[in-house]
N, C-alpha and C. Protein backbone atom coordinates (compact mmCIF):
# COMPACT_ATOMS: atom_id res chain seq x y z
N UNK A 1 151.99 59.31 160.99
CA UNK A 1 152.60 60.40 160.26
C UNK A 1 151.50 61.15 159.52
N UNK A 2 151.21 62.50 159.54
CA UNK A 2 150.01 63.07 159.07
C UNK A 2 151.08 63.79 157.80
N UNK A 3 149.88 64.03 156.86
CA UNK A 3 149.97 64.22 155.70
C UNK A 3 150.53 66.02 155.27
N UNK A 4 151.31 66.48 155.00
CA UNK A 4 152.02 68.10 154.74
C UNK A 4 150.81 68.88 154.05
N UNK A 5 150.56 69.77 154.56
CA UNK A 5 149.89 71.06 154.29
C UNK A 5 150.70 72.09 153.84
N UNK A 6 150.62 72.92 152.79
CA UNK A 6 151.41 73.68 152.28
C UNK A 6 149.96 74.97 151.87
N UNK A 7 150.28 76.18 152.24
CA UNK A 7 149.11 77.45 152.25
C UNK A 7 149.75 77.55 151.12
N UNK A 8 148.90 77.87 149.66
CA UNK A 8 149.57 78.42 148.51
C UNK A 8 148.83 79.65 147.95
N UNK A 9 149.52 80.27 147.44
CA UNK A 9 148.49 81.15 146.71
C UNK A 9 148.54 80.82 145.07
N UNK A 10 147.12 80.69 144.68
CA UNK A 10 147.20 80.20 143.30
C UNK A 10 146.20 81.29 142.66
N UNK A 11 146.72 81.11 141.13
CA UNK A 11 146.70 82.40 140.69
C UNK A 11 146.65 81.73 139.21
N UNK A 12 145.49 81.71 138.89
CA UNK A 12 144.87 80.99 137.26
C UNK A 12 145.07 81.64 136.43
N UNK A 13 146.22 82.32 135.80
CA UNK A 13 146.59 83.45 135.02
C UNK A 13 145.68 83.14 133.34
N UNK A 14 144.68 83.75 133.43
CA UNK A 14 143.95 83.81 132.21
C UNK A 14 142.67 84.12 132.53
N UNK A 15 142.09 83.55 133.50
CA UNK A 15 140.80 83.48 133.90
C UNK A 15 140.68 84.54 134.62
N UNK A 16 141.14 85.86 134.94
CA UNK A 16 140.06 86.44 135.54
C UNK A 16 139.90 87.35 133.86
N UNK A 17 140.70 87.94 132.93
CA UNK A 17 140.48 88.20 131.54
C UNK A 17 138.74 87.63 131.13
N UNK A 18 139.36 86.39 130.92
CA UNK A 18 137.72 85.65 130.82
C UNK A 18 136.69 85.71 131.55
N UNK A 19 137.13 85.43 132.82
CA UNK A 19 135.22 85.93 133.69
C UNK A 19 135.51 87.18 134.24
N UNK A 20 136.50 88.12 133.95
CA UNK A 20 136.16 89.27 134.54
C UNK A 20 136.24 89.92 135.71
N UNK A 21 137.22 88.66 136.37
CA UNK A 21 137.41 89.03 137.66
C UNK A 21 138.41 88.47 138.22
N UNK A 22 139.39 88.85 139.66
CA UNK A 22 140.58 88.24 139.55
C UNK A 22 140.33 86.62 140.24
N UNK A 23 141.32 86.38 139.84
CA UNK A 23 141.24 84.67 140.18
C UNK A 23 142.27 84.13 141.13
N UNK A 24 142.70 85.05 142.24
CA UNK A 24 143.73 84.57 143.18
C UNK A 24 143.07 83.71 144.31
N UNK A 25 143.38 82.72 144.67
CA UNK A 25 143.03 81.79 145.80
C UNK A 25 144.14 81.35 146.70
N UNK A 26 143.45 81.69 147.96
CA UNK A 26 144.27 81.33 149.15
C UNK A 26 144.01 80.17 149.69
N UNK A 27 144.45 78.79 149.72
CA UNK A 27 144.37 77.57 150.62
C UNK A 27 145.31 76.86 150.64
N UNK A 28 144.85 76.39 151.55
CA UNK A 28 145.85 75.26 152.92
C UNK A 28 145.27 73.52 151.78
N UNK A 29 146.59 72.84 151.49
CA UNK A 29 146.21 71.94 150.85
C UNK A 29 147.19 70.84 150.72
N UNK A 30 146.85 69.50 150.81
CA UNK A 30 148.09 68.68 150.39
C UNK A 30 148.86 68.57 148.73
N UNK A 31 150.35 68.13 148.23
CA UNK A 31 150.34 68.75 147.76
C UNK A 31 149.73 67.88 146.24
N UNK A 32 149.10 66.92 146.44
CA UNK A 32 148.00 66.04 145.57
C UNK A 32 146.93 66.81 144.92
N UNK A 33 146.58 67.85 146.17
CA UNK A 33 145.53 67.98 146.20
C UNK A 33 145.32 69.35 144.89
N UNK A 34 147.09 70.45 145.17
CA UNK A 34 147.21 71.39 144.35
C UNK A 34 147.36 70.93 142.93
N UNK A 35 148.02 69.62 142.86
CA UNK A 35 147.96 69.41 141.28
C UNK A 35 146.62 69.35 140.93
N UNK A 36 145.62 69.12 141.82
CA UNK A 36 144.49 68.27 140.57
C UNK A 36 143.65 70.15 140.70
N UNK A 37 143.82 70.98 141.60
CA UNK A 37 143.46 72.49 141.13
C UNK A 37 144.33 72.87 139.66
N UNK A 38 145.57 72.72 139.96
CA UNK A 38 145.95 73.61 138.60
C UNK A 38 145.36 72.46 137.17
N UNK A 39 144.93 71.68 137.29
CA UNK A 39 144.95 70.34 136.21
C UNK A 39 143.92 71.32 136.08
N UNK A 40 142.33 71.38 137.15
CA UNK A 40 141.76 71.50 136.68
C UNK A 40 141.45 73.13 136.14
N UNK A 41 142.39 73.92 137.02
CA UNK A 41 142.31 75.42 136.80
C UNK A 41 143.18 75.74 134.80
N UNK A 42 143.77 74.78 134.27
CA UNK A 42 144.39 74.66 133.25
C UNK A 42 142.74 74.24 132.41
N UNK A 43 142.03 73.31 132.74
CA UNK A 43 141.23 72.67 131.60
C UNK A 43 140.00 74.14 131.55
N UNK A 44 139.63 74.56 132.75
CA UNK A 44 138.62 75.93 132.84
C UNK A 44 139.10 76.84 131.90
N UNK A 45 140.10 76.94 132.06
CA UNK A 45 140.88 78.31 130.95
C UNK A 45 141.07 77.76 129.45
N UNK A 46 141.13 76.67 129.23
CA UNK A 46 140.99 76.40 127.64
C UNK A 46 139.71 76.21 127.30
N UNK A 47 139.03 76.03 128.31
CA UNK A 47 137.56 75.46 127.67
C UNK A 47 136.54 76.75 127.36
N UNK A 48 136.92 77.86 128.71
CA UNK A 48 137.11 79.29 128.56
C UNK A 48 137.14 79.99 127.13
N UNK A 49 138.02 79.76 126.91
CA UNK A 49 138.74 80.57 125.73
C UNK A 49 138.33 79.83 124.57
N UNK A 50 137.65 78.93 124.46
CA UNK A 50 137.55 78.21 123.48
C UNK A 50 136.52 78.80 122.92
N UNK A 51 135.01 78.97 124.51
CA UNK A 51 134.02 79.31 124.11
C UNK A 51 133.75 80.56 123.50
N UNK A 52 134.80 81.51 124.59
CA UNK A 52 134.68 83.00 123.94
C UNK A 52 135.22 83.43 122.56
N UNK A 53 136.08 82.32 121.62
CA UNK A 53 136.27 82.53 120.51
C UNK A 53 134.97 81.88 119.73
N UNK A 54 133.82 81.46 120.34
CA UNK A 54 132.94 80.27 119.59
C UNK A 54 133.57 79.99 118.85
N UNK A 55 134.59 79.04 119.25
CA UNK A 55 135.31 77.39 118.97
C UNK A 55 133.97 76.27 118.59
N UNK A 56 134.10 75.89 117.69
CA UNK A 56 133.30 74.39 117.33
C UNK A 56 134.31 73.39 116.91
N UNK A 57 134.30 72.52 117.77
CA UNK A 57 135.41 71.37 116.74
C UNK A 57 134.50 71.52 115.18
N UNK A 58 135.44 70.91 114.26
CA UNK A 58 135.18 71.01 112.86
C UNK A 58 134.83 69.33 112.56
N UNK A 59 133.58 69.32 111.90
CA UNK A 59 133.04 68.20 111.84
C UNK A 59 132.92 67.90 110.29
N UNK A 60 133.05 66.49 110.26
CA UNK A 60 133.43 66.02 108.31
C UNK A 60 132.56 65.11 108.28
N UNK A 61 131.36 65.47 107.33
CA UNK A 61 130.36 64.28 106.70
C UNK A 61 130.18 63.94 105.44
N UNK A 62 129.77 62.88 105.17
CA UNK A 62 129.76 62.30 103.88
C UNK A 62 128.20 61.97 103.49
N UNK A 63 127.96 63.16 102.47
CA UNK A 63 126.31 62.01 101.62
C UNK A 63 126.50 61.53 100.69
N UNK A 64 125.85 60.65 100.62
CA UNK A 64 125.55 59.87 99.28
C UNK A 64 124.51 59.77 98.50
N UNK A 65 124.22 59.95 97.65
CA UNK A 65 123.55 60.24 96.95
C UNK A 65 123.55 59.13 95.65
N UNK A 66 122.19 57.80 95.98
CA UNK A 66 122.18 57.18 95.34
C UNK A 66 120.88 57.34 94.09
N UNK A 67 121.33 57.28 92.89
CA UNK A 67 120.76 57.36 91.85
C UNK A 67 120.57 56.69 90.61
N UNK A 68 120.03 55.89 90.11
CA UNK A 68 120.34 54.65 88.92
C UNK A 68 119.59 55.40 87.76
N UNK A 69 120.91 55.22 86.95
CA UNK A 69 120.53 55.89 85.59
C UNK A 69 120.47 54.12 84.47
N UNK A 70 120.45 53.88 83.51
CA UNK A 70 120.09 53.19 82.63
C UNK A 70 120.93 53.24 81.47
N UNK A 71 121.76 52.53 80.86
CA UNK A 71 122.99 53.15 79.66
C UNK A 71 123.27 51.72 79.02
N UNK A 72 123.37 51.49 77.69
CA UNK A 72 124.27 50.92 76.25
C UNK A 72 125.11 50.93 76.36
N UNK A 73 125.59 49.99 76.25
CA UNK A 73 127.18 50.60 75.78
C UNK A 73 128.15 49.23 74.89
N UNK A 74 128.85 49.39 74.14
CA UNK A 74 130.03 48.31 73.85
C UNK A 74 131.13 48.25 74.18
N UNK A 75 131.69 47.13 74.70
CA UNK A 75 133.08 47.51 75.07
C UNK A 75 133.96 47.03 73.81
N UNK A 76 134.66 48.04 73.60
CA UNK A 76 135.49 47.77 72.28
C UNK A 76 136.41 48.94 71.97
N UNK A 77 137.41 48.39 71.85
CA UNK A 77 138.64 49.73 71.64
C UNK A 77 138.93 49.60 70.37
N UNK A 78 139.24 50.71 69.57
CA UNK A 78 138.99 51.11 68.15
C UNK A 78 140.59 50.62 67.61
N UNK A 79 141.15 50.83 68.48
CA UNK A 79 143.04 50.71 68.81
C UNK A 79 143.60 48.66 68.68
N UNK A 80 142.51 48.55 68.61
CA UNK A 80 142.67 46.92 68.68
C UNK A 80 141.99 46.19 67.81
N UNK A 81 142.08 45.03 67.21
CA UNK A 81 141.81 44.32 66.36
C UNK A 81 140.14 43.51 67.28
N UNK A 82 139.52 43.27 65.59
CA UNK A 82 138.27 42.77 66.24
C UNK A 82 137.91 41.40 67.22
N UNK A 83 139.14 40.91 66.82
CA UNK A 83 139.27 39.50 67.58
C UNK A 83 140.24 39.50 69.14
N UNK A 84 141.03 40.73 69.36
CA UNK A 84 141.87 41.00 70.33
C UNK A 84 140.33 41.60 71.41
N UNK A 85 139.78 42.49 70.41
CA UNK A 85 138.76 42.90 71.43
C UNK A 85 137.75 41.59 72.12
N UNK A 86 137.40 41.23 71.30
CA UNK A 86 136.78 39.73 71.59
C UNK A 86 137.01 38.91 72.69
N UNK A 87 138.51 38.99 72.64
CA UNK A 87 139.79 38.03 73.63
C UNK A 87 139.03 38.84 74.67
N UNK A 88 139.15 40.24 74.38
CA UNK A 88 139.71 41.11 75.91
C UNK A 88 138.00 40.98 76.63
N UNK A 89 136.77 41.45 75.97
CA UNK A 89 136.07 41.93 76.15
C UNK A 89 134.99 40.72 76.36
N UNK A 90 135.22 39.14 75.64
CA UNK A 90 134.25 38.79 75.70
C UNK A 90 132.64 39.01 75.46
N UNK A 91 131.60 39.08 76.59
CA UNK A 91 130.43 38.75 75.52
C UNK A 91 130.11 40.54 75.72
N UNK A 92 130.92 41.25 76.28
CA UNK A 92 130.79 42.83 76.09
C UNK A 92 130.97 43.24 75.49
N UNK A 93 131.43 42.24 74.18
CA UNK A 93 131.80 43.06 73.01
C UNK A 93 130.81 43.05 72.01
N UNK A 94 129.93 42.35 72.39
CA UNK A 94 128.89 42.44 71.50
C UNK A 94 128.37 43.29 70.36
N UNK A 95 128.19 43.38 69.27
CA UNK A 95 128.04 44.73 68.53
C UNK A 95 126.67 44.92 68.48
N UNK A 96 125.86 44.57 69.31
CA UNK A 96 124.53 45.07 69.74
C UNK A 96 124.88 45.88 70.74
N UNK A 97 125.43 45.77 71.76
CA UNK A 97 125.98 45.91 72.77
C UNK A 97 124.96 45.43 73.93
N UNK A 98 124.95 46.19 75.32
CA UNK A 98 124.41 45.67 76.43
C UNK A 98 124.19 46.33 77.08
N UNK A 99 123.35 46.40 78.21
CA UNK A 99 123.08 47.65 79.13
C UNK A 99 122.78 47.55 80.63
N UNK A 100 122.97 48.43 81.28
CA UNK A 100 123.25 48.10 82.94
C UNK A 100 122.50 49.48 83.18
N UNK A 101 122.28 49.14 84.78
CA UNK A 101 121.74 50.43 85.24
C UNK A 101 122.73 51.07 86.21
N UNK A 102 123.56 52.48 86.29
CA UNK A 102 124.72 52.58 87.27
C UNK A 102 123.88 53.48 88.20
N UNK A 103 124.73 53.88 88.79
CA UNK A 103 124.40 54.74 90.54
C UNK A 103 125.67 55.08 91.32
N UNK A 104 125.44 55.85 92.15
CA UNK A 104 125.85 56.63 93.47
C UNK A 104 126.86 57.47 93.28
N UNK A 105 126.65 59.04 94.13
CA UNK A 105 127.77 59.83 94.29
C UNK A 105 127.69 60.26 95.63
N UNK A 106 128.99 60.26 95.78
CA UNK A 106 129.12 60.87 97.28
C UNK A 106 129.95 62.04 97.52
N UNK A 107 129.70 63.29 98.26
CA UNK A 107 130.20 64.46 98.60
C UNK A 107 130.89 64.23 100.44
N UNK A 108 131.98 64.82 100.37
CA UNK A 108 132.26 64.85 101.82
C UNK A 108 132.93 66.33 102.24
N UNK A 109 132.93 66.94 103.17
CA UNK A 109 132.98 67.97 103.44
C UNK A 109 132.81 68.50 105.02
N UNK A 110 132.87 69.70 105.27
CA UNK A 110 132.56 70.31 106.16
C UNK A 110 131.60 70.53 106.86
N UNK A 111 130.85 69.63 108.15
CA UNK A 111 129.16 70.16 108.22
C UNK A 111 128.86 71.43 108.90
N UNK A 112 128.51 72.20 108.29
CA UNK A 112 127.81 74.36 108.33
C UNK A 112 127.44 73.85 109.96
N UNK A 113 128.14 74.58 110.34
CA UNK A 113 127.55 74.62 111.86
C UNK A 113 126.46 75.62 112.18
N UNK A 114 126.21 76.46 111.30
CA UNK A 114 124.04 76.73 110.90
C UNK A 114 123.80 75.97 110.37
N UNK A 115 123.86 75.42 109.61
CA UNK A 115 122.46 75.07 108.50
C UNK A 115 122.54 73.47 109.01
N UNK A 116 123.88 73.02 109.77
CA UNK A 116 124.08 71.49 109.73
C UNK A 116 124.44 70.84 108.50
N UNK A 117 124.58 71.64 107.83
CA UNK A 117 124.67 70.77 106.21
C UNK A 117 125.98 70.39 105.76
N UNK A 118 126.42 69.72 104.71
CA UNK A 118 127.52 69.16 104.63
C UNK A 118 127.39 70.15 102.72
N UNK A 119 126.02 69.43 102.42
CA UNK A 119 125.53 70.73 100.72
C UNK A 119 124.41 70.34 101.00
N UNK A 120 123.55 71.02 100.44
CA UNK A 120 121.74 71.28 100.15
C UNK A 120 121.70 69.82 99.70
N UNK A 121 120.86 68.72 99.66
CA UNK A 121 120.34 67.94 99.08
C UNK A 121 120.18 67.83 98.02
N UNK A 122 119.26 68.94 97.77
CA UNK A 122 118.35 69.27 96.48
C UNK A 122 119.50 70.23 95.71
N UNK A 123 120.53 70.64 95.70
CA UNK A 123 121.56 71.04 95.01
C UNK A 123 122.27 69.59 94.24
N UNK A 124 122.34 68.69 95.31
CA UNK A 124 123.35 67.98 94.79
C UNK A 124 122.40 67.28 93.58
N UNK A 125 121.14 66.95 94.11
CA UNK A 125 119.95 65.95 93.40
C UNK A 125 120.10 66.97 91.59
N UNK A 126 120.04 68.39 91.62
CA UNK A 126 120.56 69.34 90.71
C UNK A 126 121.68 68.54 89.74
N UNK A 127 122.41 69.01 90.18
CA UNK A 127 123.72 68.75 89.93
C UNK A 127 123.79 67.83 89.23
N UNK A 128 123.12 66.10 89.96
CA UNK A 128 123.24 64.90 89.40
C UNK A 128 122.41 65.02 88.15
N UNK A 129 121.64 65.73 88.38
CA UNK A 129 120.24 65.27 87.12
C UNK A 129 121.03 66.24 86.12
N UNK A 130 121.94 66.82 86.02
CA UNK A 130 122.33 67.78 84.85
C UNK A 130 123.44 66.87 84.46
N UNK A 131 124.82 66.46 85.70
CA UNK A 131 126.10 65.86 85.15
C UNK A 131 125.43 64.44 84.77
N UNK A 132 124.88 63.80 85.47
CA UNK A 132 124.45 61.93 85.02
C UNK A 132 123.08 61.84 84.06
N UNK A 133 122.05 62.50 84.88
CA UNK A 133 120.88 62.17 84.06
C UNK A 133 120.35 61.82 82.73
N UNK A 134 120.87 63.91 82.49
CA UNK A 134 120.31 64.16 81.27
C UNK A 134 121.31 63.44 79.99
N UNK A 135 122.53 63.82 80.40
CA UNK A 135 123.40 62.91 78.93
C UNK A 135 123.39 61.81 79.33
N UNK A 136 123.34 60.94 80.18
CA UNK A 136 123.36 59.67 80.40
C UNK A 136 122.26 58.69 79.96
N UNK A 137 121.17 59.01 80.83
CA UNK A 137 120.14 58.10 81.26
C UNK A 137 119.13 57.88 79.64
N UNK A 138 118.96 56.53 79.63
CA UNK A 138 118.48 55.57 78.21
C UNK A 138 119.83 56.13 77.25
N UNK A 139 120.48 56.41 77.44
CA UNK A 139 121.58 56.59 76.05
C UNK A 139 122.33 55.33 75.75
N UNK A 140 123.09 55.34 74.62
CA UNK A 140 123.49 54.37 74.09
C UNK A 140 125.16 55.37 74.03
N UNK A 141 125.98 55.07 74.79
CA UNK A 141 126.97 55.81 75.60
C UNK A 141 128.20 55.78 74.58
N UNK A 142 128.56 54.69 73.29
CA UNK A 142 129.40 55.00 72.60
C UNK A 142 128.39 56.08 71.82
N UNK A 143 127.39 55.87 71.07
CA UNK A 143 127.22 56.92 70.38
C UNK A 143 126.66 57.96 70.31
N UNK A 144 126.05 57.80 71.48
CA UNK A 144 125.40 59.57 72.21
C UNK A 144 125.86 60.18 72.80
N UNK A 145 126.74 59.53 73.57
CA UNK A 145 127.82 60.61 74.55
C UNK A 145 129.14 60.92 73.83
N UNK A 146 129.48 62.34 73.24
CA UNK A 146 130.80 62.23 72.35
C UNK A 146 132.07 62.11 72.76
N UNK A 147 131.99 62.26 74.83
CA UNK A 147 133.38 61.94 75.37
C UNK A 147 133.75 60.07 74.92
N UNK A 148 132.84 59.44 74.90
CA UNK A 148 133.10 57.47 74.76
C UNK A 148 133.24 57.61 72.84
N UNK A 149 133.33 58.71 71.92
CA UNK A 149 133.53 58.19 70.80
C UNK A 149 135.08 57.77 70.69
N UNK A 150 135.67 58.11 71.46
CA UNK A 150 137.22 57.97 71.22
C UNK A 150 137.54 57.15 73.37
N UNK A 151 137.08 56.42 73.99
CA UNK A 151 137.37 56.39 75.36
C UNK A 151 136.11 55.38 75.25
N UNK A 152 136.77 53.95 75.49
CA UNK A 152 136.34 52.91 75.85
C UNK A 152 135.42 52.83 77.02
N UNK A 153 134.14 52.79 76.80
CA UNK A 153 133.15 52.81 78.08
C UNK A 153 132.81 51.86 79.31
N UNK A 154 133.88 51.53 79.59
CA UNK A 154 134.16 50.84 80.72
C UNK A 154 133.52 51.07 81.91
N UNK A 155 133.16 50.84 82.46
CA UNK A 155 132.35 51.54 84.32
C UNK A 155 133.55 52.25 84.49
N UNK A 156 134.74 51.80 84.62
CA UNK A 156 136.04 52.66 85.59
C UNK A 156 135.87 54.06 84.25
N UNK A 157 135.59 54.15 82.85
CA UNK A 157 135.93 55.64 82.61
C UNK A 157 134.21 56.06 82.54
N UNK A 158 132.75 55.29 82.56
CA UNK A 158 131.96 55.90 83.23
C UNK A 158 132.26 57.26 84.13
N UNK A 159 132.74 56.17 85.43
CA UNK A 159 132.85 56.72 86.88
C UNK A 159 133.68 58.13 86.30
N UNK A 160 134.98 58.12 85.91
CA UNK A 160 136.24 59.15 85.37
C UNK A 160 134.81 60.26 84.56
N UNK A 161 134.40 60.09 84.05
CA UNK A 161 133.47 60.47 82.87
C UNK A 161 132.55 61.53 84.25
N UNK A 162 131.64 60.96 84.92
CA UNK A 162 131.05 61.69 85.79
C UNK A 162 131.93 62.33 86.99
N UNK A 163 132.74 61.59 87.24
CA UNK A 163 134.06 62.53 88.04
C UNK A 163 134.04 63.86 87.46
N UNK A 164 134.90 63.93 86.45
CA UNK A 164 134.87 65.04 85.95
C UNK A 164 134.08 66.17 85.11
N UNK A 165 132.97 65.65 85.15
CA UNK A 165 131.97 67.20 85.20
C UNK A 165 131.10 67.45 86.27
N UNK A 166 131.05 66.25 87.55
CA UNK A 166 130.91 66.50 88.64
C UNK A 166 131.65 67.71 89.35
N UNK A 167 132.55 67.57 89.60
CA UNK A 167 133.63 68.24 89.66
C UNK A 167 133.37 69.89 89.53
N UNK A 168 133.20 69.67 88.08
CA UNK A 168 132.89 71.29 87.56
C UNK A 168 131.50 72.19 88.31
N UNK A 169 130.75 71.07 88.66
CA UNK A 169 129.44 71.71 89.24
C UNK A 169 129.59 72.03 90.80
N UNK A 170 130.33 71.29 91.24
CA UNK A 170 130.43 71.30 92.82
C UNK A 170 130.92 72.50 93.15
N UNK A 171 131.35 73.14 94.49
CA UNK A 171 132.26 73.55 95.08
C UNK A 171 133.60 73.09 95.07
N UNK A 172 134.70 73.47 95.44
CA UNK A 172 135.99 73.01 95.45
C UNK A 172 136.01 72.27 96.64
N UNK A 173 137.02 70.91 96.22
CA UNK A 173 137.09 70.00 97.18
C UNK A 173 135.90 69.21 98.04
N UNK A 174 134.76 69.24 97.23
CA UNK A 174 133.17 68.25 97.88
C UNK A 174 133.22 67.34 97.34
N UNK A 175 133.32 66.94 96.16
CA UNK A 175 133.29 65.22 95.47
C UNK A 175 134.22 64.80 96.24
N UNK A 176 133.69 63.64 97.15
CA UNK A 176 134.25 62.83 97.87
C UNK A 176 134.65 61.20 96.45
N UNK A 177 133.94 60.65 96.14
CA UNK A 177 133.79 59.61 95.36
C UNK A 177 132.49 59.31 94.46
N UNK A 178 132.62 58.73 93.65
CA UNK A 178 131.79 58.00 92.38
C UNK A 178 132.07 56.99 92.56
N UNK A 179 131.13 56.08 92.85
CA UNK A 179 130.76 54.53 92.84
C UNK A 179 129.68 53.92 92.05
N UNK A 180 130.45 53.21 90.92
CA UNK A 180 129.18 52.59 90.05
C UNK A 180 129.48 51.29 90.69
N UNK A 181 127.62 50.68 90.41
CA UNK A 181 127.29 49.32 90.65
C UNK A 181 126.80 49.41 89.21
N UNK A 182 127.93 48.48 88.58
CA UNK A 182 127.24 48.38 87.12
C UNK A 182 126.45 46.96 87.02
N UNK A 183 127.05 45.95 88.27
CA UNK A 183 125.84 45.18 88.63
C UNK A 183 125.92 44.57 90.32
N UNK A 184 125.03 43.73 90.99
CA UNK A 184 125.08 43.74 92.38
C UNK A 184 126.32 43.20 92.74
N UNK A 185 127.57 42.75 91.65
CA UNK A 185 129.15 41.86 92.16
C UNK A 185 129.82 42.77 91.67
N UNK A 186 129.38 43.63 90.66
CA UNK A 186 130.49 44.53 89.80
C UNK A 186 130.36 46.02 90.25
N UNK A 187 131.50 46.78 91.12
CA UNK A 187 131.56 47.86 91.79
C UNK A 187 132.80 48.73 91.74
N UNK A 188 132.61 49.98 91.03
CA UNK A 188 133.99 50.55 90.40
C UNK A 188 133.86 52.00 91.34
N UNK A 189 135.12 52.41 92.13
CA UNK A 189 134.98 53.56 93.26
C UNK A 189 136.23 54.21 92.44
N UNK A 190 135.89 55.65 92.60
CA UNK A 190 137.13 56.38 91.53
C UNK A 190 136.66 57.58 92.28
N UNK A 191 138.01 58.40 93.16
CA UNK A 191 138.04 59.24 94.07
C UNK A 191 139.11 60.28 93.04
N UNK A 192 139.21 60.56 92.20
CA UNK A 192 139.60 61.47 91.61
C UNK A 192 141.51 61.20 91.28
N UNK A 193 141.66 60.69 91.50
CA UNK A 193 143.51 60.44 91.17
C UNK A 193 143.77 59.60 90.35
């Protein structure tokens, strides 16, 4: 039993628009053979049209940007008794207090299909050395920084703390996350909510 031949005329309705010329074809074919033309006469015309709109899929990267600043601090809430704090806080409550070195921010975003970039480097390196550095780094964080005179300096309102004047410096919607290592077991991630 031999296999059915069917003469079709096919007719790629889009593509001659795109290359400019008409696209009618006359052949003798089984009818296997016409699906895998229109399959592929369907994928030419989107891939077509994709290019002539310069289509780029949209690509999402994340930097990080690790940085260790140096900070004091006591943990002690003003709202609580000296011995409740004690309970809560243990040897962080120290009224010398104690000090850690924190780090990392990360931006995620859109990567510039010129430049490849997701943000300038040296913007963000900016940025950090103005929101973390300068009020942060060697400070003694209840009493140099005036957001912790009233806001318990915890790593989690650290992180909240640089969240939000991060924030203010960026573009809209680039702070991906703030991650302090306030030490190599202790790791606080605060994505803005």
């Amino acid at each position: 039993m031999g296999s059915i031949t069917h003469t079709v005329v096919l007719y790629c309705r889009g593509v001659d628009s795109i290359f400019h010329k008409p696209s009618i074809t006359y052949l003798t074919a089984s009818a296997t053979t016409i699906n895998y033309i229109v399959y592929f006469c369907s994928s030419v015309i989107a891939m077509a049209q994709a290019d002539s709109r310069n289509e780029v899929a949209e690509r999402i990267g994340y930097i990080t940007r690790v940085q260790s600043f140096s900070a004091c601090h006591r943990l002690h809430s003003p709202t609580l008794s000296d011995e409740v704090n004690k309970r809560i806080f243990g040897k962080c409550n120290n009224p010398n207090g104690h000090g850690h070195n924190y780090k990392e921010v990360t931006v995620r975003g859109k990567i510039d299909r010129h430049t490849g970039m997701v943000m300038n480097i040296t913007d963000l390196k900016q940025h950090i050395e103005e929101v973390i550095m300068i009020p942060l780094d060697h400070k003694n964080l209840d009493k140099d920084v005036p957001y912790f005179a009233n806001v318990v300096s915890t790593t989690e309102n650290v992180a909240v703390y640089i969240w939000d004047n991060m924030v203010k410096q960026l573009p809209a919607n680039l702070l991906y996350e703030v991650k302090i290592h306030e030490t190599d077991k202790n790791i606080v991630v605060y994505r803005g909510q």
